[in-house]
N, C-alpha and C. Protein backbone atom coordinates (compact mmCIF):
# COMPACT_ATOMS: atom_id res chain seq x y z
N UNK A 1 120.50 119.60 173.01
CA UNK A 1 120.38 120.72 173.92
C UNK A 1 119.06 121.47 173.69
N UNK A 2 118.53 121.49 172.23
CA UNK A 2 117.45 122.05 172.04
C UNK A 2 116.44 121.33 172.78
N UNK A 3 115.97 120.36 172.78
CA UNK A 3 115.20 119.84 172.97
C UNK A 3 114.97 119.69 175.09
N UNK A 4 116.06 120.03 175.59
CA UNK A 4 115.95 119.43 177.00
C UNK A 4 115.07 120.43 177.81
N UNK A 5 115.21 121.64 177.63
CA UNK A 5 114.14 122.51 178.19
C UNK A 5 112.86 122.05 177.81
N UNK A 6 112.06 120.97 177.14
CA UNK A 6 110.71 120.51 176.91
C UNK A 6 110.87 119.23 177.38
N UNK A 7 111.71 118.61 178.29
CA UNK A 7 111.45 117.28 178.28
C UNK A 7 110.53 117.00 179.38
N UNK A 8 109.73 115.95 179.55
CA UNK A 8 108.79 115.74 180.05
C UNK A 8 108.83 114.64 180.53
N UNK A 9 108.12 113.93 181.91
CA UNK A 9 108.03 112.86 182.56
C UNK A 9 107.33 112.42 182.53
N UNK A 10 106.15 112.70 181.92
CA UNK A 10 105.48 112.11 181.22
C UNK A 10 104.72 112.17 179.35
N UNK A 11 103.86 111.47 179.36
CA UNK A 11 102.92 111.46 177.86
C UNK A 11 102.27 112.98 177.98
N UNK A 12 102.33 113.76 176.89
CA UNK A 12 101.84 115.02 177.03
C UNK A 12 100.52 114.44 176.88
N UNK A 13 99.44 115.12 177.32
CA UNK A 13 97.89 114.79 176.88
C UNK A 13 97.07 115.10 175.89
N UNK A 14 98.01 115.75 174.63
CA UNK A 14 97.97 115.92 173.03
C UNK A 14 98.52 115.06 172.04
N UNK A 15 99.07 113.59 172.84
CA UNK A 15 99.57 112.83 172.21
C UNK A 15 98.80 111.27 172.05
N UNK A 16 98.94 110.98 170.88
CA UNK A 16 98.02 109.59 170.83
C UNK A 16 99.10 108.42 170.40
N UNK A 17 99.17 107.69 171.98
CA UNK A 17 100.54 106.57 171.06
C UNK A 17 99.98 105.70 171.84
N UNK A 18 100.31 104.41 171.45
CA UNK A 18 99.97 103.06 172.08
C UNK A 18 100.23 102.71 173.26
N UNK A 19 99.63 102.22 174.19
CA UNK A 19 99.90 101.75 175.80
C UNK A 19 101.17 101.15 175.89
N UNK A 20 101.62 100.19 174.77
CA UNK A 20 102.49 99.27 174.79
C UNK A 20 103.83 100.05 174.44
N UNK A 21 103.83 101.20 173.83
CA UNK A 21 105.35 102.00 173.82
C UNK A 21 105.29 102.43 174.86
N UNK A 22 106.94 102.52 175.44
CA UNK A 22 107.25 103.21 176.74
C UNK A 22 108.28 103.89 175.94
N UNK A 23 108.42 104.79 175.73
CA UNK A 23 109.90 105.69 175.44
C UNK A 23 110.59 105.88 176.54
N UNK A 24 111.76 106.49 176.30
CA UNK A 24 113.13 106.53 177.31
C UNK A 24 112.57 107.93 177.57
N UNK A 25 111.78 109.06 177.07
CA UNK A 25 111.67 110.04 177.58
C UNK A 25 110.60 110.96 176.36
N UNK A 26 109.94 111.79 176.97
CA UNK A 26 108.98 112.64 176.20
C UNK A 26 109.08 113.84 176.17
N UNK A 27 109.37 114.79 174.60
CA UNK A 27 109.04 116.36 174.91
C UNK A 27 108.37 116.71 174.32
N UNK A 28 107.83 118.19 174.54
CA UNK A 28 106.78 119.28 173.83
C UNK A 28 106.40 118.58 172.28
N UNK A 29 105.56 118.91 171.60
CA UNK A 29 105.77 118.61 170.01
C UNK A 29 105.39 119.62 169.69
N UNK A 30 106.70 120.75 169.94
CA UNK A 30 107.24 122.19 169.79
C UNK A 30 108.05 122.18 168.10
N UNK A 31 108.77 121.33 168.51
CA UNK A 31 109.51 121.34 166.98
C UNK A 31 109.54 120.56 166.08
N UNK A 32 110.09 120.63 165.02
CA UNK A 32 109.78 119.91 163.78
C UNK A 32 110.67 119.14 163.07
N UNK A 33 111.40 118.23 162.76
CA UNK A 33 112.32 117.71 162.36
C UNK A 33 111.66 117.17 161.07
N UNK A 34 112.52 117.03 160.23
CA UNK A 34 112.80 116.53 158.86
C UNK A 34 113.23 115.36 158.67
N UNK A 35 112.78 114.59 158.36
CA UNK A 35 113.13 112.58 158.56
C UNK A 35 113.25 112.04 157.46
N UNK A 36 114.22 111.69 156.83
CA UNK A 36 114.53 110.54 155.41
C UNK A 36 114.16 109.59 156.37
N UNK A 37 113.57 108.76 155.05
CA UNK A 37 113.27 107.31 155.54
C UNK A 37 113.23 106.42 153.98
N UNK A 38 113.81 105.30 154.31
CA UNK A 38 113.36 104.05 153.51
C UNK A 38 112.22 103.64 152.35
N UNK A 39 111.12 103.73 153.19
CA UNK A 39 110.03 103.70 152.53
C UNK A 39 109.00 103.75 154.07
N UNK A 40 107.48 104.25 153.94
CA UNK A 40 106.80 103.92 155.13
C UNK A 40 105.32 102.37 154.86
N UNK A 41 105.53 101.60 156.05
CA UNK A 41 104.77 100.68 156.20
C UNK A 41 103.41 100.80 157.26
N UNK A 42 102.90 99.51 156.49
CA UNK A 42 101.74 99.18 157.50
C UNK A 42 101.98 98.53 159.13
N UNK A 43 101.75 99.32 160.07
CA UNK A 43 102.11 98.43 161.22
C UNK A 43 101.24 98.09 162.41
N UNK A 44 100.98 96.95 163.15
CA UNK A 44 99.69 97.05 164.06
C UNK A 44 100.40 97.39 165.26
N UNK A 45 101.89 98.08 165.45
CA UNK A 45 102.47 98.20 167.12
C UNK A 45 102.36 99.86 166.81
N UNK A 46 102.34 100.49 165.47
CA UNK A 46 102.44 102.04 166.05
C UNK A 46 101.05 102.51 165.51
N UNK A 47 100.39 103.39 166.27
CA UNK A 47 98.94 104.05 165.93
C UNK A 47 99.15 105.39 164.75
N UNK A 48 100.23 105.86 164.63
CA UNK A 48 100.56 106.96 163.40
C UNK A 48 99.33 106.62 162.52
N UNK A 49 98.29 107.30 162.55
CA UNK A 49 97.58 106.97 161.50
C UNK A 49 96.03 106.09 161.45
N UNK A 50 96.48 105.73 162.05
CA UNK A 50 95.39 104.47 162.67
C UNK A 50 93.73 104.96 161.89
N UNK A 51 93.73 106.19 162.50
CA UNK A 51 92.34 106.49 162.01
C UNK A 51 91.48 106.61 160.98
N UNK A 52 92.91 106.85 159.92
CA UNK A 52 92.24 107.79 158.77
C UNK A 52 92.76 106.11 157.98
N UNK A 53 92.46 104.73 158.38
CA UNK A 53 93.04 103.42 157.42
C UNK A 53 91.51 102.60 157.58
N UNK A 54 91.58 101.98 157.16
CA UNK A 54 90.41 100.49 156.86
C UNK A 54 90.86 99.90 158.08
N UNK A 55 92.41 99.71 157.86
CA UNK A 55 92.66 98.19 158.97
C UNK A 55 92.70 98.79 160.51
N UNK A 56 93.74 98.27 161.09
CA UNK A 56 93.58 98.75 162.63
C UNK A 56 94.91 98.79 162.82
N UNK A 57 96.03 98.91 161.85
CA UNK A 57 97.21 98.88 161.90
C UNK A 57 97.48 100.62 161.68
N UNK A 58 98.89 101.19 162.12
CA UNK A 58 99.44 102.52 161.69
C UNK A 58 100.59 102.36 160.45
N UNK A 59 100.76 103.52 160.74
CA UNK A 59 102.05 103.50 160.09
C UNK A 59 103.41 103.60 160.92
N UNK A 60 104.58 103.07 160.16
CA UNK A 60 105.54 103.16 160.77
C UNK A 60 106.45 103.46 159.30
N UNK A 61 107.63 104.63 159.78
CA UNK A 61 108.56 104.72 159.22
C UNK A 61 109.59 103.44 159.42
N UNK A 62 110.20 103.11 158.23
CA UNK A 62 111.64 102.29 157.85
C UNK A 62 112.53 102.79 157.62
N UNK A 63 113.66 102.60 158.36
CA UNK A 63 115.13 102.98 158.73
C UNK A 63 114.84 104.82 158.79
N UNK A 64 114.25 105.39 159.84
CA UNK A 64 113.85 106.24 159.55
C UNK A 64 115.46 107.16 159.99
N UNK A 65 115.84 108.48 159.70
CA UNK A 65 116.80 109.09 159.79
C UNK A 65 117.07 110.61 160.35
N UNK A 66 117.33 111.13 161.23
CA UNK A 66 116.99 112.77 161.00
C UNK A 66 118.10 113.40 159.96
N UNK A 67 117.37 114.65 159.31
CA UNK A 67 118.08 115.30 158.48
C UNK A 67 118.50 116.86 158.95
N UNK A 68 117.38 117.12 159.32
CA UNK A 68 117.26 118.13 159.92
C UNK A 68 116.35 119.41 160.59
N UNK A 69 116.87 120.05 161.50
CA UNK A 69 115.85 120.73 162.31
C UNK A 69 114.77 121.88 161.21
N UNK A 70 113.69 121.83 161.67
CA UNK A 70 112.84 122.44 160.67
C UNK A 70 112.53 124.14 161.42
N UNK A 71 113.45 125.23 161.35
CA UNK A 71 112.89 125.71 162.38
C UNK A 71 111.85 127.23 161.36
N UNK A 72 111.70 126.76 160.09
CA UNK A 72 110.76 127.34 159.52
C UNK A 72 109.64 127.22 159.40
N UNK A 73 109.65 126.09 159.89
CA UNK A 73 108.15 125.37 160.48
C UNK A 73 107.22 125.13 161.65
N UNK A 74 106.16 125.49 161.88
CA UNK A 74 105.36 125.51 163.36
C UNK A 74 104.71 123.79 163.38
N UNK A 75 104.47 123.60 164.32
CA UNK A 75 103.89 121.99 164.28
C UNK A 75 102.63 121.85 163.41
N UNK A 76 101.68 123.58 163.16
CA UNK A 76 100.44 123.18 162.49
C UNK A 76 101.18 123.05 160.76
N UNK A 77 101.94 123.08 160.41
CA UNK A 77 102.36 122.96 159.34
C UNK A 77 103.04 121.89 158.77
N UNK A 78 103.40 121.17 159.59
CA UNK A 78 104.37 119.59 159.71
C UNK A 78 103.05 118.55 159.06
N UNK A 79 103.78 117.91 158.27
CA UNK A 79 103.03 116.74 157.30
C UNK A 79 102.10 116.12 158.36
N UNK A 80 100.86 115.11 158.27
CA UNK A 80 99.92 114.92 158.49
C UNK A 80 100.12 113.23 157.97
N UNK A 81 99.16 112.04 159.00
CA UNK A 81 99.61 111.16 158.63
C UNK A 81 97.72 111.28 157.32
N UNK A 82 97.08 112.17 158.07
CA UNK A 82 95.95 112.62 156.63
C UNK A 82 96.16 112.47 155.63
N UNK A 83 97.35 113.79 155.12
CA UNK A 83 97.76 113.66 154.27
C UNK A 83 98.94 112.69 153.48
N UNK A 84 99.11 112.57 153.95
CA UNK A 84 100.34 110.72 153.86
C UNK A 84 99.56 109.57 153.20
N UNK A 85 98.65 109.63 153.55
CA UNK A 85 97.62 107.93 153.48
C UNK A 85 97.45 107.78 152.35
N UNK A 86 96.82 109.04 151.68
CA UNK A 86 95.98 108.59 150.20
C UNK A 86 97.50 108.44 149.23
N UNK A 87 98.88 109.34 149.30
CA UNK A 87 99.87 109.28 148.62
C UNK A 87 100.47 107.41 148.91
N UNK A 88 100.10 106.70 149.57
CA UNK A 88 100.84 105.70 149.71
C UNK A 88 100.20 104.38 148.90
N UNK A 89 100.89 103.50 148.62
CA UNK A 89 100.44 102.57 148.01
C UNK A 89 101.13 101.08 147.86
N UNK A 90 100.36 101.09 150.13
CA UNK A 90 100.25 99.99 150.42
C UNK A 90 99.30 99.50 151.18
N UNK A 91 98.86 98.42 151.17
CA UNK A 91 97.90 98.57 151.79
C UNK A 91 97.44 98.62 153.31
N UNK A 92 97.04 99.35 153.42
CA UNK A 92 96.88 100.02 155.34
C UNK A 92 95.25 99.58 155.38
C-alpha cells in the first residue's frame, strides 16, 4: 500500500538499469528497504555497480530478502554500490 501512490509507468529518468530488464512495474526511489541476502555476486545481466568495477559485469544480490522498511532513512543515506565494492571479495 505504501508504495502504490509512487508507482510509475514508466523508468524514472534517475534510474540506470539495463535495456534488457523489463519489470512488472516501477516506483519513486522514495524509500528504503533493508534486504538480507545470501551473499552478493558478480553479474553481466544487472548494471548495480557497473561503474565503479574493472569488468563490465554488476552486481547482483543472492536469494535476496526484504526485512524491512527503513523509514529512518532518506535515499541519500541508503548504502552505495561505491561503497559495497571495495568491502567485497570477489572478483568484479
Amino acid at each position: 500500500q505504501k508504495l502504490k501512490p509512487t508507482l510509475k509507468s514508466s523508468k524514472p529518468e534517475n534510474f540506470i538499469v539495463s535495456k534488457t530488464l523489463k519489470p512488472d512495474f516501477w516506483f519513486d526511489g522514495k524509500y528504503i528497504f533493508e534486504v538480507g541476502f545470501e551473499s552478493i555476486s558478480s553479474s553481466p545481466l544487472y548494471d548495480a555497480g557497473k561503474e565503479f568495477t574493472d569488468t563490465q559485469n554488476g552486481l547482483s544480490l543472492r536469494f535476496p530478502k526484504f526485512v524491512r522498511s527503513r523509514d529512518d532513512k532518506s535515499p541519500s543515506q541508503s548504502t552505495t554500490s561505491e561503497y559495497v565494492i571495495p568491502l567485497l571479495k570477489i572478483d568484479i
